[in-house]
N, C-alpha and C. Protein backbone atom coordinates (compact mmCIF):
# COMPACT_ATOMS: atom_id res chain seq x y z
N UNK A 1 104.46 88.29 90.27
CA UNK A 1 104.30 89.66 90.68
C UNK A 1 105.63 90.40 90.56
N UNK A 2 107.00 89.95 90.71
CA UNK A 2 107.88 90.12 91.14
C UNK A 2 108.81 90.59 89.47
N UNK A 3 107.91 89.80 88.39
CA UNK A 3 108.28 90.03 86.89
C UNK A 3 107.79 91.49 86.73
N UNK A 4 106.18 91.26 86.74
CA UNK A 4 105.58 92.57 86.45
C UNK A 4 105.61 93.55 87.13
N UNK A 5 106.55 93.81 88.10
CA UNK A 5 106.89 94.71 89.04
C UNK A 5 108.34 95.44 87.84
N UNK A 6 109.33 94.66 87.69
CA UNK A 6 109.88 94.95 86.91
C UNK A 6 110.17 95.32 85.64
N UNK A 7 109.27 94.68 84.92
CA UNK A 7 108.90 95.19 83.90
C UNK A 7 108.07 96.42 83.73
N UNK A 8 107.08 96.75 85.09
CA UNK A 8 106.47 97.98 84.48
C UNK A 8 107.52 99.30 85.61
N UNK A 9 108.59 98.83 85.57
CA UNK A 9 109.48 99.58 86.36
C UNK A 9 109.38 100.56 87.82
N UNK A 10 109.03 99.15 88.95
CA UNK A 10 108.96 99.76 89.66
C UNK A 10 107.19 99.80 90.24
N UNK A 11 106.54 99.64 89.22
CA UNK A 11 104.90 99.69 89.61
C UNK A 11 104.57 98.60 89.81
N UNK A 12 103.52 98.35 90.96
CA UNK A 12 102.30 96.95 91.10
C UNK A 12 101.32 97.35 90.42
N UNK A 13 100.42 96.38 90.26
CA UNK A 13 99.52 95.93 89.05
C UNK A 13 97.95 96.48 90.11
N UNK A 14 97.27 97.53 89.81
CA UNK A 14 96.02 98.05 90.10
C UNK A 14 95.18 96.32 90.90
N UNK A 15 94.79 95.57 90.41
CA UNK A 15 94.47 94.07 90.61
C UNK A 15 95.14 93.18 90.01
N UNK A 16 94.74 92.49 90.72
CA UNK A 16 95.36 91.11 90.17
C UNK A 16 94.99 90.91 88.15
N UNK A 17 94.03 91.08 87.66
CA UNK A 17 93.25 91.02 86.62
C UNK A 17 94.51 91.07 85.85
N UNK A 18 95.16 92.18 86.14
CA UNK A 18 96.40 92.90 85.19
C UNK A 18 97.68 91.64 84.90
N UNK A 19 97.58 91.14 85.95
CA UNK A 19 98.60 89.94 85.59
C UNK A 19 98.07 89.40 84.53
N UNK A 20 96.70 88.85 84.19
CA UNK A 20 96.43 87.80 83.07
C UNK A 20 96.47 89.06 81.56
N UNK A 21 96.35 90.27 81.61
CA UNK A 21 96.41 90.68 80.19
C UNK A 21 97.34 90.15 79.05
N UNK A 22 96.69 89.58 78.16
CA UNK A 22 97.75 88.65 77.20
C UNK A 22 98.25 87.83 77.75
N UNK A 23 98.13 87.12 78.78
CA UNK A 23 98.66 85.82 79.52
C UNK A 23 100.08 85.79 80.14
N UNK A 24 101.03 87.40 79.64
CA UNK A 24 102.09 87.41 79.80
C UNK A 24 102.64 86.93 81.26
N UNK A 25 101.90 86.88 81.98
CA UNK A 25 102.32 86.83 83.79
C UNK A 25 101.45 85.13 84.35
N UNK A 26 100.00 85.63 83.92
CA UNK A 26 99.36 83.84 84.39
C UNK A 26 98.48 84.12 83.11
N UNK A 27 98.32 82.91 83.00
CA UNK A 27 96.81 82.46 82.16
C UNK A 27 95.66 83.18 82.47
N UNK A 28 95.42 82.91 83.79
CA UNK A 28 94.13 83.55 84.91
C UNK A 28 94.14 83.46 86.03
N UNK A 29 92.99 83.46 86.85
CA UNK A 29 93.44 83.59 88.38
C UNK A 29 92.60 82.49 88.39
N UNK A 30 93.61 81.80 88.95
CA UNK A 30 93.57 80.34 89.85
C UNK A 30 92.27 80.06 90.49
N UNK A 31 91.55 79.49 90.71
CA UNK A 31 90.13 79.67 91.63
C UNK A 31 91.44 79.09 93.19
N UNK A 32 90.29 79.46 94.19
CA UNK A 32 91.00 78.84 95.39
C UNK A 32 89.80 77.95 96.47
N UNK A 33 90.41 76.77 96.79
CA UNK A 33 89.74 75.84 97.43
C UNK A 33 90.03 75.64 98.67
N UNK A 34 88.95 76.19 99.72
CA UNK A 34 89.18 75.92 100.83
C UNK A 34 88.43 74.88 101.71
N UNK A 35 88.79 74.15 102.99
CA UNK A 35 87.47 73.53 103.63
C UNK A 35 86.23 74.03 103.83
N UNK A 36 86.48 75.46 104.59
CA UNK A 36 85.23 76.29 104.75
C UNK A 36 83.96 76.60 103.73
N UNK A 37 84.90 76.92 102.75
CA UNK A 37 84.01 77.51 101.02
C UNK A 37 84.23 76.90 99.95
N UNK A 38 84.91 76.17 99.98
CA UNK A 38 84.92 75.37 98.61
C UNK A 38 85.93 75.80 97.79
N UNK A 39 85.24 75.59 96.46
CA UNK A 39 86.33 76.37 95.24
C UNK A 39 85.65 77.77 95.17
N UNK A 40 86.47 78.93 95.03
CA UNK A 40 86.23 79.94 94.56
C UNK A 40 86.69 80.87 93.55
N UNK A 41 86.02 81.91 92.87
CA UNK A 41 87.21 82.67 91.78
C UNK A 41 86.95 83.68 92.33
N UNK A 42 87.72 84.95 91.90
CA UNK A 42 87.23 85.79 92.31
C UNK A 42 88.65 86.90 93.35
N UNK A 43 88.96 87.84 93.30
CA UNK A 43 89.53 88.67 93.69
C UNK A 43 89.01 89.67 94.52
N UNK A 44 89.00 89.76 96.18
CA UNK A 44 88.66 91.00 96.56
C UNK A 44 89.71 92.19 96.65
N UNK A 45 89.45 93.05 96.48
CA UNK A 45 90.76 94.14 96.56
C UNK A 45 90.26 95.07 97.37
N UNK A 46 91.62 95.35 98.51
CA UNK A 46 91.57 96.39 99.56
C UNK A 46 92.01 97.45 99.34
N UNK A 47 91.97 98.56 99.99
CA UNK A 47 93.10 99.42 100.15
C UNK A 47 93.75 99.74 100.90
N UNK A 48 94.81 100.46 101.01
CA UNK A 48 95.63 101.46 102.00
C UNK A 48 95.10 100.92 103.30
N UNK A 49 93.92 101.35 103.73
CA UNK A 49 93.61 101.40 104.89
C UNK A 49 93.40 100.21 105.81
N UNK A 50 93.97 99.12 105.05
CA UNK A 50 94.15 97.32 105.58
C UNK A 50 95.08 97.56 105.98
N UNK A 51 96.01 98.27 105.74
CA UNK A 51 97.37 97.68 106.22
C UNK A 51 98.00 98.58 107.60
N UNK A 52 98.96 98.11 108.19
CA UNK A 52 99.48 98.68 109.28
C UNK A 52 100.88 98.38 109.09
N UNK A 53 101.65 98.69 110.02
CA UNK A 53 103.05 98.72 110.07
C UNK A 53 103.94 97.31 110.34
N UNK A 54 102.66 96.40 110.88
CA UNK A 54 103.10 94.84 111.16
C UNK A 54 102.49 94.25 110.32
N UNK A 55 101.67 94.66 108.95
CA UNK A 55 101.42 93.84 108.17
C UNK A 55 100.04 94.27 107.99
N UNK A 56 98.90 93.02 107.73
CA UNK A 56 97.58 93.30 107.26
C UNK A 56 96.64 93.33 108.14
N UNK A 57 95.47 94.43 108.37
CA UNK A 57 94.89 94.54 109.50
C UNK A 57 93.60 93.36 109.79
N UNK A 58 93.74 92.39 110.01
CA UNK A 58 92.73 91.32 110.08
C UNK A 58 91.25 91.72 110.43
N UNK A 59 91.03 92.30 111.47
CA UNK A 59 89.94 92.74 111.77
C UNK A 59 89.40 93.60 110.63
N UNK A 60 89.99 94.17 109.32
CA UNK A 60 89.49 95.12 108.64
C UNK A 60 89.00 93.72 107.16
N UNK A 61 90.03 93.07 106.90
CA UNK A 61 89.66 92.20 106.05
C UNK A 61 88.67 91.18 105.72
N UNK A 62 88.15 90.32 104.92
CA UNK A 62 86.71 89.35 105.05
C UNK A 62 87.34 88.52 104.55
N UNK A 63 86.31 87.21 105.20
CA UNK A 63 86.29 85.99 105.04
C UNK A 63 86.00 85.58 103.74
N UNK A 64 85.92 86.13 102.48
CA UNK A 64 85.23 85.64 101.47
C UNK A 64 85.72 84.30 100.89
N UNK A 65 86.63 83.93 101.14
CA UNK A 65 87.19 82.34 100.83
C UNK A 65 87.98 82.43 99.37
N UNK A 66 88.28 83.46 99.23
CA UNK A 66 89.05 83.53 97.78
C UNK A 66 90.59 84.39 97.83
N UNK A 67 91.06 84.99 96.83
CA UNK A 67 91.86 85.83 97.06
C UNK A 67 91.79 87.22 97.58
N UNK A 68 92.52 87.57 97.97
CA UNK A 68 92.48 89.27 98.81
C UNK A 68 93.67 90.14 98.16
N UNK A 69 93.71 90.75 97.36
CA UNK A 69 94.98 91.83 97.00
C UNK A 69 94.65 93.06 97.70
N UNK A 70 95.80 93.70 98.13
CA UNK A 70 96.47 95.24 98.85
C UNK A 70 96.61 96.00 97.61
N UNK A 71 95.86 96.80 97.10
CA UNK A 71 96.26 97.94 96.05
C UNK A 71 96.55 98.99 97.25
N UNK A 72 97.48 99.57 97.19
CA UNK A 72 97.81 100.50 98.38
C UNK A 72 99.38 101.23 97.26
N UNK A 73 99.20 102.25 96.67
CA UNK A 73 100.37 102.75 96.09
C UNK A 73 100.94 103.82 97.13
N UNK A 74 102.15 103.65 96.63
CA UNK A 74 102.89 104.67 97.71
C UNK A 74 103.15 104.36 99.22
N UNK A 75 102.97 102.91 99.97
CA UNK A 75 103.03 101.96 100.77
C UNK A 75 103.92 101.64 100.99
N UNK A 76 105.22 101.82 99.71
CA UNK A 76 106.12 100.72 100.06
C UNK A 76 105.90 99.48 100.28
């Protein structure tokens, strides 16, 4: 994240998806394996309105057993 932050000078990537274009960042997105759910693929994406000043608002987020990205521009 921390490449393609720099390289697109300064910008995060809309989803995760954007990392795998042309493989330049990952191959793909990883599935993720938990006890609860198993293996999963799959990206949910939030916005803005997850987050708070101590971080991510839990009660607003889901259990889906996979990854969760913050698209939130202008956040800092």
């Amino acid at each position: 994240m921390s490449i393609y932050y720099g390289d697109m000078e300064g910008a995060y990537p809309a989803s995760l998806e954007a990392l795998t274009i042309g493989q330049k960042y990952l191959p793909s997105i990883p599935r993720v394996e938990t006890i609860e759910h198993g293996r999963r693929a799959g990206v949910v994406i939030y916005g803005a309105e997850i987050c708070r000043e101590a971080g991510i608002d839990d009660g607003r987020s889901r259990d889906s057993g996979g990854w969760g990205f913050v698209h939130a521009p202008g956040s800092g």
